[in-house]
N, C-alpha and C. Protein backbone atom coordinates (compact mmCIF):
# COMPACT_ATOMS: atom_id res chain seq x y z
N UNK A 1 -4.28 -19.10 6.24
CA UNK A 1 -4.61 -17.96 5.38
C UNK A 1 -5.50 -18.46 4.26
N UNK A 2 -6.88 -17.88 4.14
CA UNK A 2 -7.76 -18.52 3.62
C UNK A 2 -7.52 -17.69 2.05
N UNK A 3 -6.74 -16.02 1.99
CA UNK A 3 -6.47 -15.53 0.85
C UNK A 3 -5.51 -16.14 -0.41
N UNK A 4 -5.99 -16.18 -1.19
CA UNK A 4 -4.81 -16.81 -2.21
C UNK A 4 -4.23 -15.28 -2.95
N UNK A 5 -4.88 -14.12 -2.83
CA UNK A 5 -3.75 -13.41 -2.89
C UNK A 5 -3.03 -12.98 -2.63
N UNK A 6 -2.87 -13.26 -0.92
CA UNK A 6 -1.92 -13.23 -0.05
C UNK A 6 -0.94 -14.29 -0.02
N UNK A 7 -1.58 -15.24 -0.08
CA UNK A 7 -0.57 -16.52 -0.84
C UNK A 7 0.38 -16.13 -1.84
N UNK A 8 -0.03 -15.87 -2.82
CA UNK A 8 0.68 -15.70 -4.19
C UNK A 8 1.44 -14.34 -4.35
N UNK A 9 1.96 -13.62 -2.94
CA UNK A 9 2.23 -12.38 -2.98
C UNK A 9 3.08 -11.99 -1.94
N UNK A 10 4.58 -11.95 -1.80
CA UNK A 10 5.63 -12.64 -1.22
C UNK A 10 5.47 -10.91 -0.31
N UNK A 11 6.17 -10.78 0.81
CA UNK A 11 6.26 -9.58 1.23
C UNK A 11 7.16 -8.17 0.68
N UNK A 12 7.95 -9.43 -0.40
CA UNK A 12 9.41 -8.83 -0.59
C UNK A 12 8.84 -8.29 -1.88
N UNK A 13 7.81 -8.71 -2.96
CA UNK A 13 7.43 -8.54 -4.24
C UNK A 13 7.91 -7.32 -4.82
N UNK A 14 7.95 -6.39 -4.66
CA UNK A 14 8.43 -5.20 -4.87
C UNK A 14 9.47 -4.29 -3.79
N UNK A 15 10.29 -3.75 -4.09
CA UNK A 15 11.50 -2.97 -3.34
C UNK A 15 10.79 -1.95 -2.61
N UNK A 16 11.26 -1.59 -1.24
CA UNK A 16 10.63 -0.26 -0.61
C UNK A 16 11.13 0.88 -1.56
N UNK A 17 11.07 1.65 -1.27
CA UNK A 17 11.53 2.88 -2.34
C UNK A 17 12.05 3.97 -1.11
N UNK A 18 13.32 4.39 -2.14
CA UNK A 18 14.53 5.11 -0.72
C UNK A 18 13.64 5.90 -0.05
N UNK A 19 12.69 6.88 -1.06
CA UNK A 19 12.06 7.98 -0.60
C UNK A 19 10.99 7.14 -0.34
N UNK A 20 10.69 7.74 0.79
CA UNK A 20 8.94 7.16 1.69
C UNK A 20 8.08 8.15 1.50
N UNK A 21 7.18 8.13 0.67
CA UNK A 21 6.22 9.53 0.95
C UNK A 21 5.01 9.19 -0.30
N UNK A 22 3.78 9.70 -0.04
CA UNK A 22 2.81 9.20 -0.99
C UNK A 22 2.94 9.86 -1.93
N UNK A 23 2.72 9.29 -3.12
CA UNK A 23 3.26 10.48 -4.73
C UNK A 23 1.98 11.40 -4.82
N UNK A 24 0.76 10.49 -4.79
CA UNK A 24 -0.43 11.23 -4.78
C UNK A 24 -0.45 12.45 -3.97
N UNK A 25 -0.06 12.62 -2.92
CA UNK A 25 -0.25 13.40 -2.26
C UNK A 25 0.95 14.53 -2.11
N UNK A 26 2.11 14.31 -2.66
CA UNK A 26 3.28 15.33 -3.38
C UNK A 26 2.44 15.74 -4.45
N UNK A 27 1.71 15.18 -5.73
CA UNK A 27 1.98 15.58 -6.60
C UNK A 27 0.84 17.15 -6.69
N UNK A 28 0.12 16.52 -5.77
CA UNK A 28 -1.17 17.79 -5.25
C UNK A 28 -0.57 18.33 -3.85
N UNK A 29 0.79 18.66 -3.78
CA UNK A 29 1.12 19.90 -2.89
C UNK A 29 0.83 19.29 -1.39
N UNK A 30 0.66 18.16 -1.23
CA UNK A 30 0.67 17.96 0.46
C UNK A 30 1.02 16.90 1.24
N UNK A 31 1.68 17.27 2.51
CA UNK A 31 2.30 16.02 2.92
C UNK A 31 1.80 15.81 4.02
N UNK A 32 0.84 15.48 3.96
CA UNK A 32 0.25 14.64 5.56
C UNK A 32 -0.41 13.82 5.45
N UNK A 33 -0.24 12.72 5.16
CA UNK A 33 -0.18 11.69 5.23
C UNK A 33 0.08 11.24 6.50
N UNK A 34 -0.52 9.91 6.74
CA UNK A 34 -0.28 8.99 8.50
C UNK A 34 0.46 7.62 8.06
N UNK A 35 -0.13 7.09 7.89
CA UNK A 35 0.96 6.18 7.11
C UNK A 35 1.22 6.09 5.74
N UNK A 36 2.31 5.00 5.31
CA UNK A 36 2.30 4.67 4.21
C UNK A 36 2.13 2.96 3.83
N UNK A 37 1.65 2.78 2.58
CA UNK A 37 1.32 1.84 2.04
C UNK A 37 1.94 1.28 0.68
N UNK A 38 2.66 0.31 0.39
CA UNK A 38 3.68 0.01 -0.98
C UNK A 38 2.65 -1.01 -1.76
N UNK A 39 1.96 -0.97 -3.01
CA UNK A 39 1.24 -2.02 -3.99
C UNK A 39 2.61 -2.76 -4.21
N UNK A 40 2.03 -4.06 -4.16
CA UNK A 40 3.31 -5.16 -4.34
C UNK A 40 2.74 -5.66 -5.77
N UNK A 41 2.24 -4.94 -6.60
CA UNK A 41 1.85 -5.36 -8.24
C UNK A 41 2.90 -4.21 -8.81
N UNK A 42 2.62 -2.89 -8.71
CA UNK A 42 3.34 -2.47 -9.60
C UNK A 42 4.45 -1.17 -8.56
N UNK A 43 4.23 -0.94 -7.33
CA UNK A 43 5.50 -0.22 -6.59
C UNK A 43 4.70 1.31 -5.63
N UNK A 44 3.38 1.26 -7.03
CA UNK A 44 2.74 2.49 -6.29
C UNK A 44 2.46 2.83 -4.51
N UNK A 45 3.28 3.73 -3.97
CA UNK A 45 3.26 4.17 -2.70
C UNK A 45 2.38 4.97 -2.65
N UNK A 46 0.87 4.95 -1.61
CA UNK A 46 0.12 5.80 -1.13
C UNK A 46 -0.41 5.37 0.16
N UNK A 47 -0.92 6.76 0.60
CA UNK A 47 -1.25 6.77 2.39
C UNK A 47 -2.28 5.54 2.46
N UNK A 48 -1.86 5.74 3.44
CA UNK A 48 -3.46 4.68 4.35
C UNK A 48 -4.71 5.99 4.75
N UNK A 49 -5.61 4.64 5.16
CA UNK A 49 -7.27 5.29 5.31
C UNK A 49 -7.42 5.87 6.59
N UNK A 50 -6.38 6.25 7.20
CA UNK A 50 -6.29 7.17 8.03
C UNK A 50 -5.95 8.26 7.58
N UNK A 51 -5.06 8.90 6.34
CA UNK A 51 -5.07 10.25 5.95
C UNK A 51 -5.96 10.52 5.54
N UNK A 52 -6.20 11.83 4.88
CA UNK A 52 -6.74 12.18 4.10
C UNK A 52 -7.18 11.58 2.71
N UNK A 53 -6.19 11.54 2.06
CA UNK A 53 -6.10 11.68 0.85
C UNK A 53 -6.45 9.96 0.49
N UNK A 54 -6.05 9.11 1.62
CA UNK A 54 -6.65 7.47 1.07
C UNK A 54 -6.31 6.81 0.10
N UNK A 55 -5.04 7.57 0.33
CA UNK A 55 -4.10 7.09 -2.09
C UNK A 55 -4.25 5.55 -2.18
N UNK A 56 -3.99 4.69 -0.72
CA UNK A 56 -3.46 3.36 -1.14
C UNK A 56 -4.85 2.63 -1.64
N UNK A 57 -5.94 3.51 -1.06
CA UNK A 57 -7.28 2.59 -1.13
C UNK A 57 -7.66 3.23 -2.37
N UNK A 58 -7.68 4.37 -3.14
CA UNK A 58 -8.09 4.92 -4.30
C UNK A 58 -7.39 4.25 -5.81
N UNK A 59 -5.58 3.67 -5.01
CA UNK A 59 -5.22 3.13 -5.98
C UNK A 59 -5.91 1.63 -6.68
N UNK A 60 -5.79 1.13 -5.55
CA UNK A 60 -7.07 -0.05 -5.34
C UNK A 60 -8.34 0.26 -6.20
N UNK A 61 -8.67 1.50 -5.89
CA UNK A 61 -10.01 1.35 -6.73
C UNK A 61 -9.95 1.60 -7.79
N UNK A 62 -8.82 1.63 -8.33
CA UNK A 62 -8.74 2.46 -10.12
C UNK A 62 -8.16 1.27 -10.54
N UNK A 63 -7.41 0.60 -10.14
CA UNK A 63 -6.04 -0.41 -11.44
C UNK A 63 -6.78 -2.00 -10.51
N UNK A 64 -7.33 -1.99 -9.37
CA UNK A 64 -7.42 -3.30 -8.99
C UNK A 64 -6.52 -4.28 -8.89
N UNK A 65 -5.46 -3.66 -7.99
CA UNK A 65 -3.96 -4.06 -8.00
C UNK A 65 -4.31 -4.82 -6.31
N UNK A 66 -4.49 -6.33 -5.86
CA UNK A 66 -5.07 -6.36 -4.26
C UNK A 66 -4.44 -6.16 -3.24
N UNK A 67 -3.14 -6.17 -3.29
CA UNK A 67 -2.30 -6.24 -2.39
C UNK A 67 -1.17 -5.17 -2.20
N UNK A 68 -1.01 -4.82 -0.50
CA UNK A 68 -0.08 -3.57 -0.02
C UNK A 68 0.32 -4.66 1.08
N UNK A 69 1.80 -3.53 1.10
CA UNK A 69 2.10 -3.87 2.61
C UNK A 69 2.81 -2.29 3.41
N UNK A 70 2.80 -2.62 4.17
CA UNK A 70 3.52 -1.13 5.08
C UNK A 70 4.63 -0.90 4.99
N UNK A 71 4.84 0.08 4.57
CA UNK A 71 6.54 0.37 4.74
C UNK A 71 6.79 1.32 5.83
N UNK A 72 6.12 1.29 6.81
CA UNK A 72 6.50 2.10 7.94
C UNK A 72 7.57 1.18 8.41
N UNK A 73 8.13 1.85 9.72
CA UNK A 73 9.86 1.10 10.00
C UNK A 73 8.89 0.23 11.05
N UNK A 74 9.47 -1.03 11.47
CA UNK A 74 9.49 -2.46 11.96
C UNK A 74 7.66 -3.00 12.10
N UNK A 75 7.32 -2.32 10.71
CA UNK A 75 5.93 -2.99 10.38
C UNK A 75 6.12 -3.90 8.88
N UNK A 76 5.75 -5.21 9.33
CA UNK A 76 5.94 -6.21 8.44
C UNK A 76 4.42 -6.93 8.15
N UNK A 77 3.67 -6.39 7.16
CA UNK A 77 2.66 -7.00 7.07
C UNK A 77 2.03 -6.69 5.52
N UNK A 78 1.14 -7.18 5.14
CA UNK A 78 0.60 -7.30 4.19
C UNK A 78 -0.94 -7.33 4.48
N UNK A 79 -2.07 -6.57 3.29
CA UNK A 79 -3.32 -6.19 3.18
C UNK A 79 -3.86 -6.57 1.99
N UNK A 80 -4.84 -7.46 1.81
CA UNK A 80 -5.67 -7.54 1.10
C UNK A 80 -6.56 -6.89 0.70
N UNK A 81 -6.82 -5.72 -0.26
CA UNK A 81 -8.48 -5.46 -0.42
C UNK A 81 -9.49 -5.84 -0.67
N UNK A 82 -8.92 -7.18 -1.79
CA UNK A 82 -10.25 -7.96 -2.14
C UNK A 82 -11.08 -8.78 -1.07
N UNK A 83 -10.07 -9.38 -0.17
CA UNK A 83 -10.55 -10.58 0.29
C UNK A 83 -10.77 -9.84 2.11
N UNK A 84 -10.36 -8.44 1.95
CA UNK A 84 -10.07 -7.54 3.63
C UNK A 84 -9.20 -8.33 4.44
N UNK A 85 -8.13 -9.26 4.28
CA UNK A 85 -7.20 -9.69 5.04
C UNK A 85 -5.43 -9.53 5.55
N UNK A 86 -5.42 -9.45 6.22
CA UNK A 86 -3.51 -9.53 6.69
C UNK A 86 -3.19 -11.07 7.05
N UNK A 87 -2.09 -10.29 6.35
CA UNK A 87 -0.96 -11.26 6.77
C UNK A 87 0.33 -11.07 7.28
């Protein structure tokens, strides 16, 4: 793994959250969303760039927080935006 912020960014970094669902996209009235995505900086849950709404990548573009991982059920991985890598 050539990322060091995948390095420095454990899978566990932040707790899933009981409720699964993108806030961005509750808080504007809609739930369709395709997947979901957890920021392991500060907890923020938003969809992936397959919905619509693109919360996890918009969050990314506002706070520059680099790292998600999936909280869909028996997906264990982690995403880089800066560096575009998994782990």
């Amino acid at each position: 793994m050539s990322c060091s912020h995948l390095a420095e960014t454990p899978l566990d970094a932040k707790p899933v959250p009981a409720e699964r669902e993108c806030v961005d996209c509750v808080a504007a009235g809609h739930r369709n969303w395709v997947h979901l995505r957890l920021c392991l900086e500060c907890g923020h849950v938003g969809c992936c760039d397959s919905s619509p709404g693109r919360h996890a990548s918009a969050h990314y573009a506002e706070v520059k927080h680099p790292v998600v991982r999936s909280i869909e059920p028996n997906e264990r991985w982690r995403w880089c935006f800066v560096d575009e890598e998994v782990a």
